[in-house]
Protein backbone atom coordinates (compact mmCIF):
# COMPACT_ATOMS: atom_id res chain seq x y z
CA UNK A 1 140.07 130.88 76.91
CA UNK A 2 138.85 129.67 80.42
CA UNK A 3 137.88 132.49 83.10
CA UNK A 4 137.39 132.27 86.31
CA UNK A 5 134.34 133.29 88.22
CA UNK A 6 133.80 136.82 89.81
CA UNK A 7 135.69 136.75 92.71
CA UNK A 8 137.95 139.37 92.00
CA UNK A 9 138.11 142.75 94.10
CA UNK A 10 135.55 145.36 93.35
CA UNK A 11 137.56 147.99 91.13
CA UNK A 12 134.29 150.05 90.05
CA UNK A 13 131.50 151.53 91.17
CA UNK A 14 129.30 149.10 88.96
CA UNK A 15 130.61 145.71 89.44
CA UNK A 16 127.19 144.34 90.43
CA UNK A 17 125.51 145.64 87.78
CA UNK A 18 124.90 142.55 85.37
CA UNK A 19 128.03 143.78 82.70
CA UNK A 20 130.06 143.60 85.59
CA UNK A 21 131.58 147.05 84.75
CA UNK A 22 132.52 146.66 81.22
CA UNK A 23 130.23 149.28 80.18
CA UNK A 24 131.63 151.87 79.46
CA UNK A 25 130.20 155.84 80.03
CA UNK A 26 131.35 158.26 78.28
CA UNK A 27 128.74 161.42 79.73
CA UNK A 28 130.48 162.87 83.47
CA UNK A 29 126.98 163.90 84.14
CA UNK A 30 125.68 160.35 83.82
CA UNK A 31 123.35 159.27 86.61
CA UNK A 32 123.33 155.44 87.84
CA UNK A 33 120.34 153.82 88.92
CA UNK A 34 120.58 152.61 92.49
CA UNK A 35 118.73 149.99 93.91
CA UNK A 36 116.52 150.45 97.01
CA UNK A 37 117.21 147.27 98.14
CA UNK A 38 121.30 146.69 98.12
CA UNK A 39 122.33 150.18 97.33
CA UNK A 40 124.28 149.41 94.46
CA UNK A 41 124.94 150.74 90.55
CA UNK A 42 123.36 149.67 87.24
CA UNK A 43 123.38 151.18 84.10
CA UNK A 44 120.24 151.89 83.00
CA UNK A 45 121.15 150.39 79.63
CA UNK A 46 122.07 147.17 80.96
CA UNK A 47 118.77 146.63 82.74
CA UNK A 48 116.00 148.43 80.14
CA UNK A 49 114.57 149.94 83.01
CA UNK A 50 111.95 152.66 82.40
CA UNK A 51 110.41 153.28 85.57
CA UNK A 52 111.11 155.80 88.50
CA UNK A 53 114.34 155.81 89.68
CA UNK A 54 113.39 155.40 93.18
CA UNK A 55 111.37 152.19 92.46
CA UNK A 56 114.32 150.12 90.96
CA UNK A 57 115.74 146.83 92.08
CA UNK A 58 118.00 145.61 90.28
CA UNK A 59 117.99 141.86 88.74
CA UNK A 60 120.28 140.33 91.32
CA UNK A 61 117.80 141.39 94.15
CA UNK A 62 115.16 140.33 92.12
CA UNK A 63 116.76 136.98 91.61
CA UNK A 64 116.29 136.44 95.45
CA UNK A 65 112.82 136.44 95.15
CA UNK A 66 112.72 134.24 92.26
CA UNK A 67 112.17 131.02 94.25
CA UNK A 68 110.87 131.11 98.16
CA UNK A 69 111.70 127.74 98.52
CA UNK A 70 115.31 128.12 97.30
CA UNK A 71 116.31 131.26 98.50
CA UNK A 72 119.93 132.63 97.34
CA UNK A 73 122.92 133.05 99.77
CA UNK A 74 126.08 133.87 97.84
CA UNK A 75 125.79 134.02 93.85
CA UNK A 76 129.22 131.95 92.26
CA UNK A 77 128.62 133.27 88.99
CA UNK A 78 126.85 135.03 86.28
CA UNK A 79 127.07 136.75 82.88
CA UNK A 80 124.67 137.86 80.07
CA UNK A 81 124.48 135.10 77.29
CA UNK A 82 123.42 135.72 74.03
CA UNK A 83 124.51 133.31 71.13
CA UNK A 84 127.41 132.19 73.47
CA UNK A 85 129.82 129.42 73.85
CA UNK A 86 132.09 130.24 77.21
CA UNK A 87 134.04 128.17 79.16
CA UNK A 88 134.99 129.53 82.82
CA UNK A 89 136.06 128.08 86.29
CA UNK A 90 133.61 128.00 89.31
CA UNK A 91 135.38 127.48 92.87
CA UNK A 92 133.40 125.08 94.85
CA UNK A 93 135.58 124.70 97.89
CA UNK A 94 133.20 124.69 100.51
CA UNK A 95 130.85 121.96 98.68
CA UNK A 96 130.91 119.89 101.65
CA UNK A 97 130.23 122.19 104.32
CA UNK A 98 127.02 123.69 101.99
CA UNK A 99 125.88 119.82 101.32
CA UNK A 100 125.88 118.90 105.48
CA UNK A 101 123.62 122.94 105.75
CA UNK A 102 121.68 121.50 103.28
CA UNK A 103 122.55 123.97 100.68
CA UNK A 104 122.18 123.01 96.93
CA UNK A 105 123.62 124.98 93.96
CA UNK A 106 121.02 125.80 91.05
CA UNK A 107 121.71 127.53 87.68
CA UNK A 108 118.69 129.67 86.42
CA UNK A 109 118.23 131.60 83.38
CA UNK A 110 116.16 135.52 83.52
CA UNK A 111 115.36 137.31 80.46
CA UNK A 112 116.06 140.87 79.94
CA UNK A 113 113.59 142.25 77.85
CA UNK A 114 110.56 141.52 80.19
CA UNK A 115 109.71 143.52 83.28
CA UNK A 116 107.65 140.64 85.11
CA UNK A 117 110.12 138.19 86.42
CA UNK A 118 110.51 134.64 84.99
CA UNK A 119 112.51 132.17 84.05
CA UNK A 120 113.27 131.40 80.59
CA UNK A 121 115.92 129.12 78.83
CA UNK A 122 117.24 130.73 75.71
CA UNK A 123 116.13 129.02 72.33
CA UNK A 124 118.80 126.35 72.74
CA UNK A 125 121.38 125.75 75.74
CA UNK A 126 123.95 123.14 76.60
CA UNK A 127 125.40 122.81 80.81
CA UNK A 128 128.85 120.52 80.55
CA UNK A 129 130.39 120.95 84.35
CA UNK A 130 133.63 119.08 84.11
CA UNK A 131 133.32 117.76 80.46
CA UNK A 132 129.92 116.06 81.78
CA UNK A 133 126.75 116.81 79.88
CA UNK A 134 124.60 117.81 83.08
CA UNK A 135 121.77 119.94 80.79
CA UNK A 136 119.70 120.17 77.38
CA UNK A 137 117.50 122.33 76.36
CA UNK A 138 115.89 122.45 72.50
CA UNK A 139 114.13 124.52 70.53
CA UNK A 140 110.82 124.94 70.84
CA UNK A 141 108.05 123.41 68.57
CA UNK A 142 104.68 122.72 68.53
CA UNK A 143 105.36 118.68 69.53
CA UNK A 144 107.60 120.21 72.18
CA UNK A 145 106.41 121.98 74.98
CA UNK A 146 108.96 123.03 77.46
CA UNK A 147 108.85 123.73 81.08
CA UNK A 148 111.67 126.07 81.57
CA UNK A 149 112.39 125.12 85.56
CA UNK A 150 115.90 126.46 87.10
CA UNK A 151 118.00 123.18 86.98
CA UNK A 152 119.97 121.73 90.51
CA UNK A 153 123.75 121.15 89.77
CA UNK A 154 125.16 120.12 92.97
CA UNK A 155 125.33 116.28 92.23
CA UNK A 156 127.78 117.52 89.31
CA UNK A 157 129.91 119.67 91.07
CA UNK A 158 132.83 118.46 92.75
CA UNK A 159 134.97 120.03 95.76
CA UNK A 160 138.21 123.04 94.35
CA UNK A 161 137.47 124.29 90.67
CA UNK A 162 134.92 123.24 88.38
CA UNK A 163 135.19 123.60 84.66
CA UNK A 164 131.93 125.05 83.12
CA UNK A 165 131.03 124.54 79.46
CA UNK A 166 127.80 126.02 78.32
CA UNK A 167 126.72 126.87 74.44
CA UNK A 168 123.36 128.93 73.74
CA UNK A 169 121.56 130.22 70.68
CA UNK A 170 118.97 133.24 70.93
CA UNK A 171 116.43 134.49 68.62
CA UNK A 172 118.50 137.43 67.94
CA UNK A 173 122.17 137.16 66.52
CA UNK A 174 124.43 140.23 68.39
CA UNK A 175 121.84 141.04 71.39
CA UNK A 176 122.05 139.60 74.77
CA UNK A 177 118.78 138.41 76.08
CA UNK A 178 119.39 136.43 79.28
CA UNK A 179 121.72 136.59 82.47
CA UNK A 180 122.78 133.35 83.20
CA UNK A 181 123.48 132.74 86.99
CA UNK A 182 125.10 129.98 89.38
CA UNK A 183 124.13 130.49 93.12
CA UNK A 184 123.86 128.60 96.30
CA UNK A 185 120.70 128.54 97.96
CA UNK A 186 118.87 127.67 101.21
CA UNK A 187 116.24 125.24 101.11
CA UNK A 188 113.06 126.74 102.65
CA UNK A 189 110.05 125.00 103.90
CA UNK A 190 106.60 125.33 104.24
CA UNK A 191 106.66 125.77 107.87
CA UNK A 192 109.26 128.53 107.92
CA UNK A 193 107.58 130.35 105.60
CA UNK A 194 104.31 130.35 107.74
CA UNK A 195 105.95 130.92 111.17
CA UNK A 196 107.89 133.70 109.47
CA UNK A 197 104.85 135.20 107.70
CA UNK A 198 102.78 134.88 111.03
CA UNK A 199 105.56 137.28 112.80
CA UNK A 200 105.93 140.01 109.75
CA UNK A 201 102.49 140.31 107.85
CA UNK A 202 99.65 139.23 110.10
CA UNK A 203 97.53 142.30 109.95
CA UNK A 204 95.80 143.59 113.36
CA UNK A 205 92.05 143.09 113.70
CA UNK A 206 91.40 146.40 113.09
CA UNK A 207 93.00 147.25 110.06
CA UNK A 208 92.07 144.04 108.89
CA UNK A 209 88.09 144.66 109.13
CA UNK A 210 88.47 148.30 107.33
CA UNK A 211 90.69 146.65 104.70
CA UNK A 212 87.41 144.42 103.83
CA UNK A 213 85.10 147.63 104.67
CA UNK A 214 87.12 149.62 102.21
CA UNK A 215 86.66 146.79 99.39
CA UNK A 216 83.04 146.38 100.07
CA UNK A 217 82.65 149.78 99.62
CA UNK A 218 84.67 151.12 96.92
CA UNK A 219 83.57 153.57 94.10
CA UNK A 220 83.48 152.58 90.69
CA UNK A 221 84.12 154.54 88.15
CA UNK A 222 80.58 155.54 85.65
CA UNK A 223 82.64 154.14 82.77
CA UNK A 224 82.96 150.17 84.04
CA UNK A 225 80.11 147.94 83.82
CA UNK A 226 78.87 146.06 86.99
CA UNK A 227 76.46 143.93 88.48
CA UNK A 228 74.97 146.47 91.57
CA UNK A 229 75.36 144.07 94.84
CA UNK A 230 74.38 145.15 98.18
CA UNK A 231 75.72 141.73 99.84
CA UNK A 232 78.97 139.84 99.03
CA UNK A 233 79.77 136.20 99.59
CA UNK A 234 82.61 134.47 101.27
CA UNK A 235 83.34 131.06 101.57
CA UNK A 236 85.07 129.61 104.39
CA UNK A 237 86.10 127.29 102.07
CA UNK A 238 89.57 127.28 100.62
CA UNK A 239 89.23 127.03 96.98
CA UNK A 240 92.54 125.37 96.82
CA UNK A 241 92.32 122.65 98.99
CA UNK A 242 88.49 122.67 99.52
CA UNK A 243 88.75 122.50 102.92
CA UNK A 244 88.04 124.49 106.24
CA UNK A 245 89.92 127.14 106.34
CA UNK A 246 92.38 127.64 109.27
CA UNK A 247 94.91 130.64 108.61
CA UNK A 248 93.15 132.91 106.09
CA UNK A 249 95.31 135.04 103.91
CA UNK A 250 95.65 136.90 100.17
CA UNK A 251 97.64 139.13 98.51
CA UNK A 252 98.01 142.55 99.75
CA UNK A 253 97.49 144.24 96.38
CA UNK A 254 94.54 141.93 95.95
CA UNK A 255 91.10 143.40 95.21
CA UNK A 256 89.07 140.48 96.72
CA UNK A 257 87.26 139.98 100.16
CA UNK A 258 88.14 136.28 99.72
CA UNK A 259 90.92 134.34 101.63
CA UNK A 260 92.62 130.77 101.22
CA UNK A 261 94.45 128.52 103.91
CA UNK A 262 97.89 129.47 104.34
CA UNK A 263 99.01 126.15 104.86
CA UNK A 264 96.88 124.62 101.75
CA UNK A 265 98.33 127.22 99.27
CA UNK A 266 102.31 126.79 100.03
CA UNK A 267 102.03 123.59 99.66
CA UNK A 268 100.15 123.53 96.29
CA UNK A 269 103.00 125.87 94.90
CA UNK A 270 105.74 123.83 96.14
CA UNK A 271 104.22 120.89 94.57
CA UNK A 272 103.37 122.95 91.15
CA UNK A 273 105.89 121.70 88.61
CA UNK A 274 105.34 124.22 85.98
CA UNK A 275 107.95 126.49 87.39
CA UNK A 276 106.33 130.05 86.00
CA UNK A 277 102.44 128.75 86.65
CA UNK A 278 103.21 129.12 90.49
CA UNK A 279 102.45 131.86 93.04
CA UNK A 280 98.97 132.63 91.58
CA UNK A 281 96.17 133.55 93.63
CA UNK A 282 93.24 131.35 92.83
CA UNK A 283 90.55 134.54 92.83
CA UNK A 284 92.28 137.43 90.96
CA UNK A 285 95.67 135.25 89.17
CA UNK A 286 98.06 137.79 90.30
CA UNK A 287 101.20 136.80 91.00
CA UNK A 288 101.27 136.53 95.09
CA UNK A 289 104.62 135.25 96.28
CA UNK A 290 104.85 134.84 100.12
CA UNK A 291 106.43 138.56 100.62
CA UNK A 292 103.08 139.58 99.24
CA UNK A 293 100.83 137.41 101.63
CA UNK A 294 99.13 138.97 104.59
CA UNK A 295 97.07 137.32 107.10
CA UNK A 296 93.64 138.72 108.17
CA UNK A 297 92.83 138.55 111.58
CA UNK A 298 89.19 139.79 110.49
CA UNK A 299 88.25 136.20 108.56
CA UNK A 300 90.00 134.61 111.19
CA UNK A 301 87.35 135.95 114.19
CA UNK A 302 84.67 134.85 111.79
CA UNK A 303 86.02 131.40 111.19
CA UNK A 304 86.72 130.88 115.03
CA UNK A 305 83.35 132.23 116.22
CA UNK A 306 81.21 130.33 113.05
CA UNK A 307 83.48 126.83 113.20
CA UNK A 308 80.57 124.88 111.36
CA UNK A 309 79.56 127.70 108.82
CA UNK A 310 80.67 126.96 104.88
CA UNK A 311 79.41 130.69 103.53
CA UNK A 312 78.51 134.01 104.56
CA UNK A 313 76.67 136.68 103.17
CA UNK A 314 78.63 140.32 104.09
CA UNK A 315 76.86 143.53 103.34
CA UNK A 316 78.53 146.96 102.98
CA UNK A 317 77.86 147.17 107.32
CA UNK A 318 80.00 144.34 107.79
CA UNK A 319 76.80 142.49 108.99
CA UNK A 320 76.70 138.87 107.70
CA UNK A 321 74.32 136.36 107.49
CA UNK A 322 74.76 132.33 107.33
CA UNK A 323 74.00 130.90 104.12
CA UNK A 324 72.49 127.18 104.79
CA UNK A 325 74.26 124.51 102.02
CA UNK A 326 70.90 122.80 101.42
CA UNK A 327 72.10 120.34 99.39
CA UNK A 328 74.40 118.96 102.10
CA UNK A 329 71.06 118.92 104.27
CA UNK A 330 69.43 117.04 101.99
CA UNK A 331 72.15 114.36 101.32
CA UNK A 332 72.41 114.01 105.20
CA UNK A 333 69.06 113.76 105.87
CA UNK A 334 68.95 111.02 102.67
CA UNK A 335 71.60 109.01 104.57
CA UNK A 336 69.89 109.03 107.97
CA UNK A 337 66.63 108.10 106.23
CA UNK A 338 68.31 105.17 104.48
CA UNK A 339 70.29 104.26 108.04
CA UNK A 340 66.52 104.17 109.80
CA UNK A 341 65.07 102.10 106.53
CA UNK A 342 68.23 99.33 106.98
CA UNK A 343 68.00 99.58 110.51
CA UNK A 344 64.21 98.12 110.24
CA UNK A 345 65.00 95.48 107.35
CA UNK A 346 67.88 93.66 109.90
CA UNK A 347 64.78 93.93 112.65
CA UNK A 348 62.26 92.48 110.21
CA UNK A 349 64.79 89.64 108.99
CA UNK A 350 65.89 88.89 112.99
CA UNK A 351 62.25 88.62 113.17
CA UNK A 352 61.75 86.14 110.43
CA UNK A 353 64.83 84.22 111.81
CA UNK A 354 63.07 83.33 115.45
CA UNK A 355 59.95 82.45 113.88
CA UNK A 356 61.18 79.96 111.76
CA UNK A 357 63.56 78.93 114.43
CA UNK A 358 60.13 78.58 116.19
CA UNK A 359 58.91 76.62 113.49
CA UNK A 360 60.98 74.18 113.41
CA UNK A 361 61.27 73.31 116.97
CA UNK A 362 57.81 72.14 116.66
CA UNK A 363 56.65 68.48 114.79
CA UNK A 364 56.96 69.69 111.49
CA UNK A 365 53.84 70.43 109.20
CA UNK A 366 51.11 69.49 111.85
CA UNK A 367 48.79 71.80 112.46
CA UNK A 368 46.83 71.45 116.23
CA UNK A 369 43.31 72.52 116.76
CA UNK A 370 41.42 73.08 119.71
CA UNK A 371 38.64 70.81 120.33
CA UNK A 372 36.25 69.37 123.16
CA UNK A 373 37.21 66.40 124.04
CA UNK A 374 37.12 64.59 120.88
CA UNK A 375 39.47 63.00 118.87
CA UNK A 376 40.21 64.86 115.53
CA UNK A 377 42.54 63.61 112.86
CA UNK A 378 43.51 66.63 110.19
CA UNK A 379 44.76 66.10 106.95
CA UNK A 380 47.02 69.06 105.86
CA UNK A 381 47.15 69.66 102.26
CA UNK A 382 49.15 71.15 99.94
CA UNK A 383 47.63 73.94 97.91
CA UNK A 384 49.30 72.25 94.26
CA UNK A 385 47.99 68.81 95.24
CA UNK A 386 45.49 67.96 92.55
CA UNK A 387 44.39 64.77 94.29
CA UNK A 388 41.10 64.59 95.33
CA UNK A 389 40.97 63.11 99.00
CA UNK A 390 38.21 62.49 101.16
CA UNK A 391 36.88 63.48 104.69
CA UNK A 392 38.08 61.52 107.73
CA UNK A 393 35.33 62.39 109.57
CA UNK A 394 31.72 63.59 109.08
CA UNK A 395 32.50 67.00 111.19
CA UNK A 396 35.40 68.51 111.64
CA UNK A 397 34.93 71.60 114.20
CA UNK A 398 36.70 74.85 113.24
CA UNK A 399 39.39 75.98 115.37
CA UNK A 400 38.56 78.78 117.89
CA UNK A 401 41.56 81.08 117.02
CA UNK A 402 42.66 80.62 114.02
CA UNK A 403 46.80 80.23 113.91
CA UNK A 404 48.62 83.33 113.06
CA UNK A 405 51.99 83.26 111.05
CA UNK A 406 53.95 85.77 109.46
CA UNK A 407 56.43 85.50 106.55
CA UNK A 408 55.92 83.25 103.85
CA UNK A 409 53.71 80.61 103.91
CA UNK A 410 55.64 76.86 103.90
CA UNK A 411 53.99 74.30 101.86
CA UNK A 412 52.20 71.10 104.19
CA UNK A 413 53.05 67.71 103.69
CA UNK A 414 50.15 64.89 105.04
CA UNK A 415 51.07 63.81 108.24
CA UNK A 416 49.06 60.99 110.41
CA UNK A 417 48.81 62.40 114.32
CA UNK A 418 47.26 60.04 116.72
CA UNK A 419 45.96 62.38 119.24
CA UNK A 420 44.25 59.45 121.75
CA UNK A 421 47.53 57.56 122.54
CA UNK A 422 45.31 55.35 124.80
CA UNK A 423 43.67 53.45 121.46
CA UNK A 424 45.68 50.03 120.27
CA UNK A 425 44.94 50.48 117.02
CA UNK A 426 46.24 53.04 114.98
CA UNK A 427 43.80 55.63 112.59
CA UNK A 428 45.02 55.40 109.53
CA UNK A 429 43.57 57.80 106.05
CA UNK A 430 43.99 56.33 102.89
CA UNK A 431 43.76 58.98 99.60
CA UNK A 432 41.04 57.78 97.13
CA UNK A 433 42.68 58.18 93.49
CA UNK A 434 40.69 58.79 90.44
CA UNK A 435 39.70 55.83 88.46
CA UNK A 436 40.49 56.00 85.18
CA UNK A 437 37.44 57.03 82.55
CA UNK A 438 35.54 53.76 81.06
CA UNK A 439 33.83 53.51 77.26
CA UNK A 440 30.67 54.90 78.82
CA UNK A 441 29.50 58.59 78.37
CA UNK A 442 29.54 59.37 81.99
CA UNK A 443 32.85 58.22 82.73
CA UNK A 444 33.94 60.51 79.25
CA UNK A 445 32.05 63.55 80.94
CA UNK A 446 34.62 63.51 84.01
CA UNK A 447 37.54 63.05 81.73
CA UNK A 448 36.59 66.31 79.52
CA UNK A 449 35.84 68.19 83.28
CA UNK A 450 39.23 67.25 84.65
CA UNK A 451 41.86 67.77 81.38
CA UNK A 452 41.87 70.69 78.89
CA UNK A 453 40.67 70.70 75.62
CA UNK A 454 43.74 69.82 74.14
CA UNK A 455 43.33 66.30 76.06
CA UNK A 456 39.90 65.51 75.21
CA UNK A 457 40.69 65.92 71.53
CA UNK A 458 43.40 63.35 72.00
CA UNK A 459 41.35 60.64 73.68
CA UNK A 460 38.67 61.38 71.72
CA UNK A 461 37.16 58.56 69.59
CA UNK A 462 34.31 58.21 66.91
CA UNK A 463 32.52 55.38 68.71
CA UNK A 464 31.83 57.30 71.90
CA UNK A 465 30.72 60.40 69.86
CA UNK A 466 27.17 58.33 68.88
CA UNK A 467 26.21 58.07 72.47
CA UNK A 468 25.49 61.48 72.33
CA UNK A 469 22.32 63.01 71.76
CA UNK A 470 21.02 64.50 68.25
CA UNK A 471 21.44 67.61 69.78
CA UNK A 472 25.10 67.86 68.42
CA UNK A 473 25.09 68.92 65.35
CA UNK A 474 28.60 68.27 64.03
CA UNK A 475 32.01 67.05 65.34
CA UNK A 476 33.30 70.91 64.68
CA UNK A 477 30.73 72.47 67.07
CA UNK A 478 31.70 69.75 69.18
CA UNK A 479 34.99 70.90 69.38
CA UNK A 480 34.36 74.40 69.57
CA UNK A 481 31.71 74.37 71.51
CA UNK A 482 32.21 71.05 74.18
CA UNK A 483 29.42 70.25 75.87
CA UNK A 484 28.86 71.16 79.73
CA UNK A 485 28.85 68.45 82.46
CA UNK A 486 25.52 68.77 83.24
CA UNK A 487 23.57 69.01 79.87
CA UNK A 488 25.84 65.55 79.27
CA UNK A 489 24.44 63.76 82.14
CA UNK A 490 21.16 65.07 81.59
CA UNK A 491 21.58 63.62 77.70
């Protein structure tokens, strides 16, 4: 049997009560409970509602809240599921018109049998909108882990009547657990939900500071343990988006001094895909939905008139003092030390770079000394030359100021300079070599001065050995023990 959605007359007094009026009462004296926010009937069996009677709101109210970013305009369906299969008729005539408002149409799920609201799937659940399978839900499990988010239908729906096909399966065989609903809703953004929360629930200055003065200085009872405080810190911070704050706000009902950007927090919600994890406040995790923000006018003097202060220290006075974030200090005064010590390495290279610029403009590896008046021919040698060269001339005069170089010292190469350009014939310094060593002792004795041990055992021979003296006792304490230049010569 196919029904069609609830847009039938009103023919009792508790048609928007969530059994639609099939409920039956049976006591004349039987009192309804109204809702303080549309004025209308539910049973109090229907909704398991214990409270005051002045207090309730009934679940299609509620519903209005469930999402501030999808808030509901006109509701196109809803019944209480249990273990259901039901097939019924939804009118979407006006799909069009809602598409070009930018209106979508959602289908959510609210349990009964909790007082906090939430949405919730049952344990299984099937959508088919015009014989199309549009939704799946499955049991849970341990491999499974669901994220129960109100599901957007408008891509199925098409414009006149739309045939709707759902099955479900509870934990519970005969109860109904859940009131399954089809609305129409008006997508909200961030923005409007700060310029509207900016006209509506910005507290006044003054009500604002004894707000924080009342915190600061509430009693607590002798039974609760705490830690005695005469100051309290804030942050300026938001500890959502760890950033300056710049519209400070928090729950009214919340028991904190500490506020978080406006801004920062809407937009980590809408962002949040865990549909139920949203709408906590990041302090005290109670559920603050944007009806429940405020804005304090209070933090935002202090943030205006301290624009490079992270925390402050408040005392029960309302007097604060800055606390300094000394490890920011020191990692800015690290960087500007490290700036200075890179800032002298590109001088002391640029410096390097000129000089051998300098260098190198000049005749390469000839050194000039001051003399008087005479001719002076210089030799420049390397310091890992091992030949042994001799003097040009008897006297070579030291230079008056001795040349002064920095950076690394370059290695000279021998260079011929004919200082009196006047003379026809050219100076010229020839390098004496070693001659090699002869058969006779003396020439041995330079050989075993110049090479290493390890040499003079090579080119050692038996014949030479009886030139020595009879001072050497044996050929080991020869090698040991070789003899010293001078003791051979004297020998």
């Amino acid at each position: 049997m196919v029904r069609k959605s609830k847009v039938a007359s009103i023919t009792n007094d508790y048609y928007y009560c969530i059994c639609s009026g099939s409920f039956v009462v049976k006591d004349p004296d039987y009192k309804p409970l109204v809702c303080k926010l549309c004025s209308k009937y539910s049973h109090r069996e229907c909704t398991n509602y214990s409270g005051k009677q002045e207090e309730f709101e009934c679940l299609l109210c509620k519903i209005h809240l469930l999402d501030p970013f999808n808030t509901v305009d006109n509701y196109l369906w809803y019944e209480c599921i249990g273990n259901t299969t039901s097939y019924f008729v939804v009118d979407a005539t006006n799909l069009r018109k809602w598409r070009s408002n930018n209106k979508d149409i959602y289908m959510a799920c609210i349990p009964l049998n909790k007082e906090v609201l939430q949405h919730e799937w049952p344990k299984t659940f099937q959508l088919k909108i015009n014989n199309d399978m549009v939704h799946v839900v499955k049991e849970p499990s341990w491999e499974h882990k669901r994220r129960d988010n109100p599901i957007k239908v408008t891509y199925a729906m098409r414009t006149g009547e739309n045939l709707i096909n759902i099955t479900s399966t509870t934990y519970t065989e005969n109860e109904p657990l859940f009131l399954l609903v089809m609305f129409v809703c008006n997508q909200v953004t961030v923005h409007n939900i700060i310029d509207t929360l900016k006209m509506n629930h910005t507290i006044p200055y003054e009500e604002a500071r004894d707000r924080i003065y009342s915190i600061l200085n509430t009693k607590i009872d002798d039974d609760e343990i705490v830690c005695m405080e005469n100051t309290f810190k804030m942050d300026l911070i938001c500890p959502v988006t760890l950033d300056k704050i710049t519209i400070p706000t928090r729950g009214r009902f919340c028991g904190h001094i500490q506020c978080y950007d406006l801004f920062g927090y809407l937009k980590v919600m809408e962002r949040t895909s865990a549909f139920n994890m949203r709408w906590k406040c990041p302090e005290c995790h109670l559920i603050v939905k944007p009806y429940d923000l405020v804005i304090d006018t209070y933090v935002e003097k202090l943030i205006v008139d301290l624009p490079n202060v992270k925390t402050i220290q408040l005392d029960k006075d309302l007097n604060y003092r800055i606390i300094l974030d000394l490890n920011n200090a020191r990692s800015s005064a690290k960087t500007q030390s490290d700036d200075e010590q890179q800032l002298n390495n590109d001088e002391d290279m640029d410096y390097v770079a000129d000089l051998e610029t300098t260098m190198n403009s000049t005749t390469e590896n000839v050194i000039e000394l001051e003399s008087d008046g005479q001719n002076v021919d210089v030799i420049c040698i390397s310091d890992d030359d091992v030949n042994i060269q001799e003097p040009v001339n008897d006297i070579i005069e030291p230079p008056k100021t001795p040349p002064t170089s920095r950076g690394r010292p370059r290695k000279n190469k021998i260079v011929d300079k004919n200082i009196n350009s006047s003379s026809s014939s050219e100076k010229k310094t020839r390098k004496r070599k070693l001659k090699k060593p002869t058969d006779g002792p003396d020439s041995f004795a330079i050989t075993i001065a110049d090479k290493t041990l390890a040499d003079c055992v090579n080119t050692f021979n038996q014949q030479t050995l009886h030139s020595f003296t009879n001072s050497t006792p044996s050929y080991d304490n020869f090698i040991l023990k070789p003899p010293v230049i001078n003791q051979m010569n004297k020998t």
